[in-house]
C-alpha atoms as a PDB file:
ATOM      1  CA  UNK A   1       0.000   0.000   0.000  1.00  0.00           C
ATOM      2  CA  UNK A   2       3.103   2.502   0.620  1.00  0.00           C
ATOM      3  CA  UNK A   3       3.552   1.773  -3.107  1.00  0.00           C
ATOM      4  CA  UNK A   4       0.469   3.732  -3.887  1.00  0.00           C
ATOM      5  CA  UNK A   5       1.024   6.872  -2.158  1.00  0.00           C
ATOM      6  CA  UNK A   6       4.942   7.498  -3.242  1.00  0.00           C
ATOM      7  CA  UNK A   7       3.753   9.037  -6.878  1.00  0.00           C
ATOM      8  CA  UNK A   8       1.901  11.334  -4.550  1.00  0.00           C
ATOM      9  CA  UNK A   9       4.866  12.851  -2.468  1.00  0.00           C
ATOM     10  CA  UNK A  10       7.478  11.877  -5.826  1.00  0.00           C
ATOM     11  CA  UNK A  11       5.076  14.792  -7.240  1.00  0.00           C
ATOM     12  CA  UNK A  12       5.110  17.229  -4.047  1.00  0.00           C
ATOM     13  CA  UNK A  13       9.010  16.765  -4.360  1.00  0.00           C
ATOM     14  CA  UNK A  14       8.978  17.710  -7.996  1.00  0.00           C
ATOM     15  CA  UNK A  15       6.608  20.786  -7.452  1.00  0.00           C
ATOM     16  CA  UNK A  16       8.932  22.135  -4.846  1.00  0.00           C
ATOM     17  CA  UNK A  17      11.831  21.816  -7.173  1.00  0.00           C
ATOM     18  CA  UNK A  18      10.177  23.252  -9.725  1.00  0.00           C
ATOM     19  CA  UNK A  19       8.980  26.223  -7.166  1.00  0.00           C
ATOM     20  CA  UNK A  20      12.292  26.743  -5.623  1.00  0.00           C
ATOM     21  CA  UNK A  21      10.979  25.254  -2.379  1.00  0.00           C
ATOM     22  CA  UNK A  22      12.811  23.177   0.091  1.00  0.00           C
ATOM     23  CA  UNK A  23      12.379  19.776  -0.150  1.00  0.00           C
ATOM     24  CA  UNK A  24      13.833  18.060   2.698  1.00  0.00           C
ATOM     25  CA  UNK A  25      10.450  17.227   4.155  1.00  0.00           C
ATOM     26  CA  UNK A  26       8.848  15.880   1.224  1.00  0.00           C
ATOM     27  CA  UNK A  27      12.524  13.854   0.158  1.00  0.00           C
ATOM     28  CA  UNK A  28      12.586  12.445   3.846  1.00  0.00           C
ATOM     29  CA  UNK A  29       8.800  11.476   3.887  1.00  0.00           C
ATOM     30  CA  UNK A  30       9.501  10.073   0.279  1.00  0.00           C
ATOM     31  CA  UNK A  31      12.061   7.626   1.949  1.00  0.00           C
ATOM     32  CA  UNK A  32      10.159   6.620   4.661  1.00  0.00           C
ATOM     33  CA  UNK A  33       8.000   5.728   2.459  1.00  0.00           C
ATOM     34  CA  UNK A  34      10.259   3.675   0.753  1.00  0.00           C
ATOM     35  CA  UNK A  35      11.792   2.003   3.824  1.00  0.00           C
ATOM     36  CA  UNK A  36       8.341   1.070   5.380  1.00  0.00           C
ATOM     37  CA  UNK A  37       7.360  -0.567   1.557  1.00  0.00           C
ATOM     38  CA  UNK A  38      10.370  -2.656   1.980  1.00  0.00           C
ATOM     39  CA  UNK A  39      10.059  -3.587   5.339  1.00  0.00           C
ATOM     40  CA  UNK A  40       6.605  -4.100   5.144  1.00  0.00           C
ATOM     41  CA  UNK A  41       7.106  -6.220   1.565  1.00  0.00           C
ATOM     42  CA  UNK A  42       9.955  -8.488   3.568  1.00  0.00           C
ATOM     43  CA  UNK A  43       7.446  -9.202   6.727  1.00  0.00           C
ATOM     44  CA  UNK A  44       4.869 -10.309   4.451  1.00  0.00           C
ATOM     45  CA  UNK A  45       6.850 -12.692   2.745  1.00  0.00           C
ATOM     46  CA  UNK A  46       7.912 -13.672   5.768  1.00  0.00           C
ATOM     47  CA  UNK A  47       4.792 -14.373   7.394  1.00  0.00           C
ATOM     48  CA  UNK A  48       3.136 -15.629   4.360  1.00  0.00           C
ATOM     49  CA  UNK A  49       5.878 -18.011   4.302  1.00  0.00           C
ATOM     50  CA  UNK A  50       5.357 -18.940   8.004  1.00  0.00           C
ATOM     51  CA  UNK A  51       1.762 -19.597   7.430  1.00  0.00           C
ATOM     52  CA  UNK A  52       1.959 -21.759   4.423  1.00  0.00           C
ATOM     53  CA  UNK A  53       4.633 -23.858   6.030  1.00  0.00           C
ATOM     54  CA  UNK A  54       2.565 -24.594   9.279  1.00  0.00           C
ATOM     55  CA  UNK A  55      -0.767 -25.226   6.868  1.00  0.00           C
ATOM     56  CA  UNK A  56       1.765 -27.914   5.231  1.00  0.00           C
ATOM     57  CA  UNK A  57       2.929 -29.665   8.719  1.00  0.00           C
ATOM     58  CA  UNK A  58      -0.265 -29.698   9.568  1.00  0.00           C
ATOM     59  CA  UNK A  59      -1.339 -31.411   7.067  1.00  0.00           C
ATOM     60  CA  UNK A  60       1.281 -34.242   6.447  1.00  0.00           C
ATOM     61  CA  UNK A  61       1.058 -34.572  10.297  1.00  0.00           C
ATOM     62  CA  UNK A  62      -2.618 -35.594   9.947  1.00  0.00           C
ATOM     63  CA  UNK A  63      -2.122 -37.561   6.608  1.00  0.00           C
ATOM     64  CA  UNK A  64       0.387 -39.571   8.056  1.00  0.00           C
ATOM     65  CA  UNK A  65      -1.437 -40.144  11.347  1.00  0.00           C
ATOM     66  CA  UNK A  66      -3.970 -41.603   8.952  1.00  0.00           C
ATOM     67  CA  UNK A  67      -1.133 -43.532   7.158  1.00  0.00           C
ATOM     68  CA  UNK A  68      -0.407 -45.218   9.958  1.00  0.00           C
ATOM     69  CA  UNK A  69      -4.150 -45.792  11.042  1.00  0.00           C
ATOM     70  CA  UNK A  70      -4.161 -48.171   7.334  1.00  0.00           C
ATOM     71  CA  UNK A  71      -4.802 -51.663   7.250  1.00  0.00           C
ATOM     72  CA  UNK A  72      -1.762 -53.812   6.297  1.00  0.00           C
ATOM     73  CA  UNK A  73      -4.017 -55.167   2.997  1.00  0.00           C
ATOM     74  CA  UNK A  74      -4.580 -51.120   1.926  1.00  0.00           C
ATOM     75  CA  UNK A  75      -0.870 -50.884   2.353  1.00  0.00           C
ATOM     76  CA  UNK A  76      -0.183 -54.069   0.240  1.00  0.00           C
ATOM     77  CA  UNK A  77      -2.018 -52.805  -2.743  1.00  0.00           C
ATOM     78  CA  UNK A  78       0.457 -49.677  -3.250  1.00  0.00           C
ATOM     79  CA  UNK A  79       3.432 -49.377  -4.700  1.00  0.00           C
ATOM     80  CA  UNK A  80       6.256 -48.986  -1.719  1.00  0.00           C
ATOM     81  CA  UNK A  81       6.697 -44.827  -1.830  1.00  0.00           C
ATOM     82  CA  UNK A  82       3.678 -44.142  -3.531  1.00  0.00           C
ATOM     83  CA  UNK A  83       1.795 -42.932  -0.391  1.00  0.00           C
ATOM     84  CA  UNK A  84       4.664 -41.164   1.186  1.00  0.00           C
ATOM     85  CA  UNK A  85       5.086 -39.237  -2.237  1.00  0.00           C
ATOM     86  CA  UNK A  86       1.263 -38.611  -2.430  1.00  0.00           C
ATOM     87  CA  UNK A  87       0.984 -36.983   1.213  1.00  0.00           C
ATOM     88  CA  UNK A  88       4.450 -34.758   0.366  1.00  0.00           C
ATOM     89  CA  UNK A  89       2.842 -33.951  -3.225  1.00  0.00           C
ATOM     90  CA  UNK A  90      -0.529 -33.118  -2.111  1.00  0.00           C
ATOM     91  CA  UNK A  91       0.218 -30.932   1.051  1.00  0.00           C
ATOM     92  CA  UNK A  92       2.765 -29.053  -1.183  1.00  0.00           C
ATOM     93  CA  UNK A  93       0.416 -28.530  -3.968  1.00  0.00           C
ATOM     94  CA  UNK A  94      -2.087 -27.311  -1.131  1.00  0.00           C
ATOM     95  CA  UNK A  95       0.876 -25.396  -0.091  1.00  0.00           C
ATOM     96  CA  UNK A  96       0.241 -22.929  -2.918  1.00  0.00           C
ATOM     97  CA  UNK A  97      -3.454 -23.448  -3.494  1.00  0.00           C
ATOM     98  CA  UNK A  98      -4.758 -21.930   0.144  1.00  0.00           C
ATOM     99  CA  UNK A  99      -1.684 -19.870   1.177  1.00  0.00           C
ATOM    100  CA  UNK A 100      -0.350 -18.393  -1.702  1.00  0.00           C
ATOM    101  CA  UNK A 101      -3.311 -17.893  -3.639  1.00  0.00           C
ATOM    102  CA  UNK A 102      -5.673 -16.342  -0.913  1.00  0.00           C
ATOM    103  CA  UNK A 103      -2.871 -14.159   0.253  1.00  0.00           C
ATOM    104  CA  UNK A 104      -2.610 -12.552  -3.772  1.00  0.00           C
ATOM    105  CA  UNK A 105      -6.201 -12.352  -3.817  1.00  0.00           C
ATOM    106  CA  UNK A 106      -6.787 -10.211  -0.681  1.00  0.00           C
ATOM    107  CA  UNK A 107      -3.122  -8.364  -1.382  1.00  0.00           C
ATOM    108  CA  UNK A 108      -4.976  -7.919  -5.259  1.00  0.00           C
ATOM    109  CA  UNK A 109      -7.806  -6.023  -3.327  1.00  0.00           C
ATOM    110  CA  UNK A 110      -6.599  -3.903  -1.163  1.00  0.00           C
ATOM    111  CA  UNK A 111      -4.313  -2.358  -3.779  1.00  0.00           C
ATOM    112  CA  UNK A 112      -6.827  -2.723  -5.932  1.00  0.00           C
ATOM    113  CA  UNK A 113      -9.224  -0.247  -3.900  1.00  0.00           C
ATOM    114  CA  UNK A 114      -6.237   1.664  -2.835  1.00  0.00           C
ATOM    115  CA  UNK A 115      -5.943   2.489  -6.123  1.00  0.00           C
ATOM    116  CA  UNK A 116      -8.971   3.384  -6.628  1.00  0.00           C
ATOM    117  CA  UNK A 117      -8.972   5.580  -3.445  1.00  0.00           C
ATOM    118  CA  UNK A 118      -5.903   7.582  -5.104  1.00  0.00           C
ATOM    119  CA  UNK A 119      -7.196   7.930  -7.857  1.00  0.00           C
ATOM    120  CA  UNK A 120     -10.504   9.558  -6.700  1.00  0.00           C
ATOM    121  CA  UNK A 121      -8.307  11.796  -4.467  1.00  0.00           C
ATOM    122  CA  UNK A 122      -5.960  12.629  -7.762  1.00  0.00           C
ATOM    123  CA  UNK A 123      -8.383  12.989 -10.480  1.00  0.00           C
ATOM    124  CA  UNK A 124     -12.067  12.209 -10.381  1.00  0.00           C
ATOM    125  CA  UNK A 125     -11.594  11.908 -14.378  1.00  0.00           C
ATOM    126  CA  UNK A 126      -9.302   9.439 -14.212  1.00  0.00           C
ATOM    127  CA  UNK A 127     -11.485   7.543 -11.947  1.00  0.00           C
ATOM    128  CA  UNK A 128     -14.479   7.786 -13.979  1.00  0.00           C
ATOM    129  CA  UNK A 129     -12.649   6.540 -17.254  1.00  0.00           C
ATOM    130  CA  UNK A 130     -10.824   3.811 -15.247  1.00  0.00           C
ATOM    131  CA  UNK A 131     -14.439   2.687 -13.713  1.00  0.00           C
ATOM    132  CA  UNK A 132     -16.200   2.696 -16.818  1.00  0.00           C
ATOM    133  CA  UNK A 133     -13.493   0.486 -18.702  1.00  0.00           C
ATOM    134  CA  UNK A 134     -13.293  -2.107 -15.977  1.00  0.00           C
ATOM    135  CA  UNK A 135     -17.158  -2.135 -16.039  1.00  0.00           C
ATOM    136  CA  UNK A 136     -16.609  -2.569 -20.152  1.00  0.00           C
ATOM    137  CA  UNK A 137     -14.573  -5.390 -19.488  1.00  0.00           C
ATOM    138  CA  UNK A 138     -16.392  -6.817 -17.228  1.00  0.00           C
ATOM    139  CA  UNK A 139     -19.565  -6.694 -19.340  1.00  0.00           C
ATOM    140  CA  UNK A 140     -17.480  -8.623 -22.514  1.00  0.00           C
ATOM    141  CA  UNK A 141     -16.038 -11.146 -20.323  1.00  0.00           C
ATOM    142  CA  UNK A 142     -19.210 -12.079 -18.589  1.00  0.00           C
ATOM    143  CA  UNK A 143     -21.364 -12.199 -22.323  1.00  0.00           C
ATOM    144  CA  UNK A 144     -18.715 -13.558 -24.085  1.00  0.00           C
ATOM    145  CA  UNK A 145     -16.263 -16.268 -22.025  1.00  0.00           C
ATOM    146  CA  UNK A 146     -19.552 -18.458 -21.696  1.00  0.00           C
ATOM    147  CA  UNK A 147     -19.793 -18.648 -25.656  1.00  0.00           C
ATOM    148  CA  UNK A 148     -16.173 -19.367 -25.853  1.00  0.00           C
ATOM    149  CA  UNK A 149     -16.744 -22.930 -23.614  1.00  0.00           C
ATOM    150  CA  UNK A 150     -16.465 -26.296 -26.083  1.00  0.00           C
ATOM    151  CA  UNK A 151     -20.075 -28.167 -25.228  1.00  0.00           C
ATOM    152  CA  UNK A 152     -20.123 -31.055 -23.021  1.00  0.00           C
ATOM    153  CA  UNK A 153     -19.649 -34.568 -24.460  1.00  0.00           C
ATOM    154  CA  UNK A 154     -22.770 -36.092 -24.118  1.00  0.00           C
ATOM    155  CA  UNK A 155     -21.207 -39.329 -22.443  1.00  0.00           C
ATOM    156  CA  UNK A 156     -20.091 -37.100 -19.617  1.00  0.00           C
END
């Protein structure tokens, strides 16, 4: 979100230079700016990675509790690996199914609407255009990605 509000003060710095003005404040406020994107950017890759690594121990903790739970016949009928691979597999793949992906969807819209938000406090023009062409968009997909689906097989 700092990301969105540095074109604001990059501009107050270049409006002071081009006034004469001092520009300490805005240069200083500029790099704060900066330094709290970066931290901010490093603790949520850090956490995210936190979270998706205790969602996986979690998981291959319980799959293998239930591994172990089997009867020795279920066990016979599999290759030798093949569930150990599955439960590593799987958790990973749900590794970057619930972690990853919800964390870029709610990161998506928040700077998504902070966006937004800047640009109605920038220029309400800009908003309006921006709204309406998201709305055309929006409109095509939803008339014309359901055309674009083959037809079921009827044996399905």
């Amino acid at each position: 979100m700092s990301g969105l509000a540095q074109p604001k003060f990059a501009q107050t710095v270049l409006d002071r230079l081009d006034d004469g003005g001092d520009v300490t404040a805005p240069v200083a406020l500029l790099a704060a700016l900066l330094v709290a994107g970066a931290l901010l950017t490093g603790l949520n890759a850090w956490l995210q990675q936190r979270t998706s690594e205790r969602v996986v121990r979690q998981v291959r903790r319980g799959l293998v509790h239930r591994l172990i739970r089997l009867r020795v016949s279920e066990l016979d009928r599999r290759a030798p690996g093949d569930l150990i691979f599955r439960v590593a597999s799987d958790s990973t793949l749900l590794k970057s199914a619930a972690t990853e992906a919800l964390i870029m969807t709610v990161d998506g819209v928040v700077t998504f609407a902070g966006a937004l938000f800047m640009m109605a406090t920038l220029d309400a023009r800009l908003l309006a255009v921006t709204l309406l062409v998201l709305t055309l968009v929006a409109v095509v997909i939803t008339v014309v990605l359901p055309r674009t689906t083959p037809p079921r097989p009827p044996w399905s």
